[in-house]
Structure formats: structure tokens, C-alpha cells
Protein backbone atom coordinates (compact mmCIF):
# COMPACT_ATOMS: atom_id res chain seq x y z
CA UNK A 1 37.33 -5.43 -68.27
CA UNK A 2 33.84 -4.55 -67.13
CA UNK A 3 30.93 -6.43 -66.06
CA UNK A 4 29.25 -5.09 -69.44
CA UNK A 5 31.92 -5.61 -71.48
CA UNK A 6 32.71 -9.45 -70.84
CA UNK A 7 28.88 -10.16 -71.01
CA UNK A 8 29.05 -8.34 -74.77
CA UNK A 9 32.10 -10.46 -75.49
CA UNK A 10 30.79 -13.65 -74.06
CA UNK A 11 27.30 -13.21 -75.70
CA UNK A 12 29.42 -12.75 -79.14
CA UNK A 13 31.29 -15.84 -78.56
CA UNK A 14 28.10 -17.65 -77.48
CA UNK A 15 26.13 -16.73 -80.73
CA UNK A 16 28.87 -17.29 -83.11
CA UNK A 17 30.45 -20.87 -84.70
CA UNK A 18 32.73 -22.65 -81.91
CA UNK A 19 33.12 -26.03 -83.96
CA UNK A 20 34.01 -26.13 -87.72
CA UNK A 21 31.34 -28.66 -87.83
CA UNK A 22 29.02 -25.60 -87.03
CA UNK A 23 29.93 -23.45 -90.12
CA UNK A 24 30.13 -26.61 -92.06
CA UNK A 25 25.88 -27.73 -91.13
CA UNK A 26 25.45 -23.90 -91.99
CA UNK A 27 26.70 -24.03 -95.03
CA UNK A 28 25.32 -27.64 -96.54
CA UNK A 29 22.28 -26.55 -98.16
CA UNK A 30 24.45 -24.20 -99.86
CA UNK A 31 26.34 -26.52 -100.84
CA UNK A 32 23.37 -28.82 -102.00
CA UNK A 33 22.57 -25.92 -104.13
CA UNK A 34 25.79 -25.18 -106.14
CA UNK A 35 25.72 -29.16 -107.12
CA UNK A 36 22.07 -28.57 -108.26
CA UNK A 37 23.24 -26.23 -110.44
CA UNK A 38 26.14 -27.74 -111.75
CA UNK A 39 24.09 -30.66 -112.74
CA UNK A 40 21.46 -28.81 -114.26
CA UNK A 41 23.95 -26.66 -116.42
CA UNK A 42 25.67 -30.38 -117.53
CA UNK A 43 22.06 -32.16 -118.06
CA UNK A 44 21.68 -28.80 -120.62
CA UNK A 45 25.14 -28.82 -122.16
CA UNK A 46 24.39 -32.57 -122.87
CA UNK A 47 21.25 -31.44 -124.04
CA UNK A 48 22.65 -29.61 -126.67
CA UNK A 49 25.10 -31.84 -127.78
CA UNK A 50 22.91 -35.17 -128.92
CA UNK A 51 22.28 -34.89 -132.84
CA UNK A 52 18.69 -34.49 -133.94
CA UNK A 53 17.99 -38.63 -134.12
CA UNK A 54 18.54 -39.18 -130.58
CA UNK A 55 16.86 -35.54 -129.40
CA UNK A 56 13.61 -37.46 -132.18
CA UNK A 57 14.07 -40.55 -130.03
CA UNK A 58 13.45 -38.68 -126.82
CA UNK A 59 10.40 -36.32 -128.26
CA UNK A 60 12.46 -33.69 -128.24
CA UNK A 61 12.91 -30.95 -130.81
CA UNK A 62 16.13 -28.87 -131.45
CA UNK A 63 13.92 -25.46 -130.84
CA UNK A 64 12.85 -27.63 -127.29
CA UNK A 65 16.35 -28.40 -126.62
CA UNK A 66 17.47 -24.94 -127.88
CA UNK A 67 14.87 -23.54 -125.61
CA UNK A 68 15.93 -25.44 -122.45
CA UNK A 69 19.77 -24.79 -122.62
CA UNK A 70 18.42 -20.82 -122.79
CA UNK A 71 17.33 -20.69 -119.36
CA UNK A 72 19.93 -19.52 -116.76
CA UNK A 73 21.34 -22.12 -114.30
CA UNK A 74 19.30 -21.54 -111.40
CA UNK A 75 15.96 -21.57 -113.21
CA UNK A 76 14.34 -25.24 -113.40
């Protein structure tokens, strides 16, 4: 192998994961993310399902509540 060539290779193994723990840190905020979503897409589902006394008791309207379980996942 040539000088050039085992610098390339050891540059690539120098930039990319060695330790599962690595990939794992990379990926948390991803992670974060998902479960931000999965709550937010329960909290509306929930939403959705209280009867109109309990959506009264919380100043909520069905056309609010309607409105709110609309919105895509990812958008707060």
C-alpha cells in the first residue's frame, strides 16, 4: 500500500464512528425528536377523544380541538 493510500484510509477511519457510543451521541437528538412527536400526535389523539363537557371544562371548543388534531405531527 502507498504512502497516499494508508493516509486516505487512516484519515477515513479517523473521521468516522470507532465506538457505538459515537453513533449513539449522534443520533440522540434524533431520537429526542421522534418522542416529541409521538407525544404530540398522542396529546392530539387524546384531544379528540374527550366529549364536549370536559373539552367546555378546559376552554376548549370541538372546532379548537378539531383544529389542533389537523396540524401534522411535526408542527407545534
Amino acid at each position: 500500500m502507498s504512502a497516499l493510500n494508508r493516509t486516505a484510509v487512516s484519515h477515513e477511519l479517523a473521521s468516522s464512528p470507532t465506538h457505538p457510543l459515537d453513533l449513539a451521541t449522534r443520533l440522540e437528538p434524533v431520537f429526542a425528536l421522534i418522542a416529541v412527536w409521538q407525544t404530540r400526535a398522542k396529546q392530539r389523539r387524546d384531544l379528540m377523544a374527550l366529549p364536549d363537557h370536559m373539552l367546555q371544562d378546559i376552554g376548549v371548543t370541538r372546532a379548537d380541538a378539531h383544529r389542533e388534531a389537523s396540524k401534522p405531527f411535526w408542527k407545534a
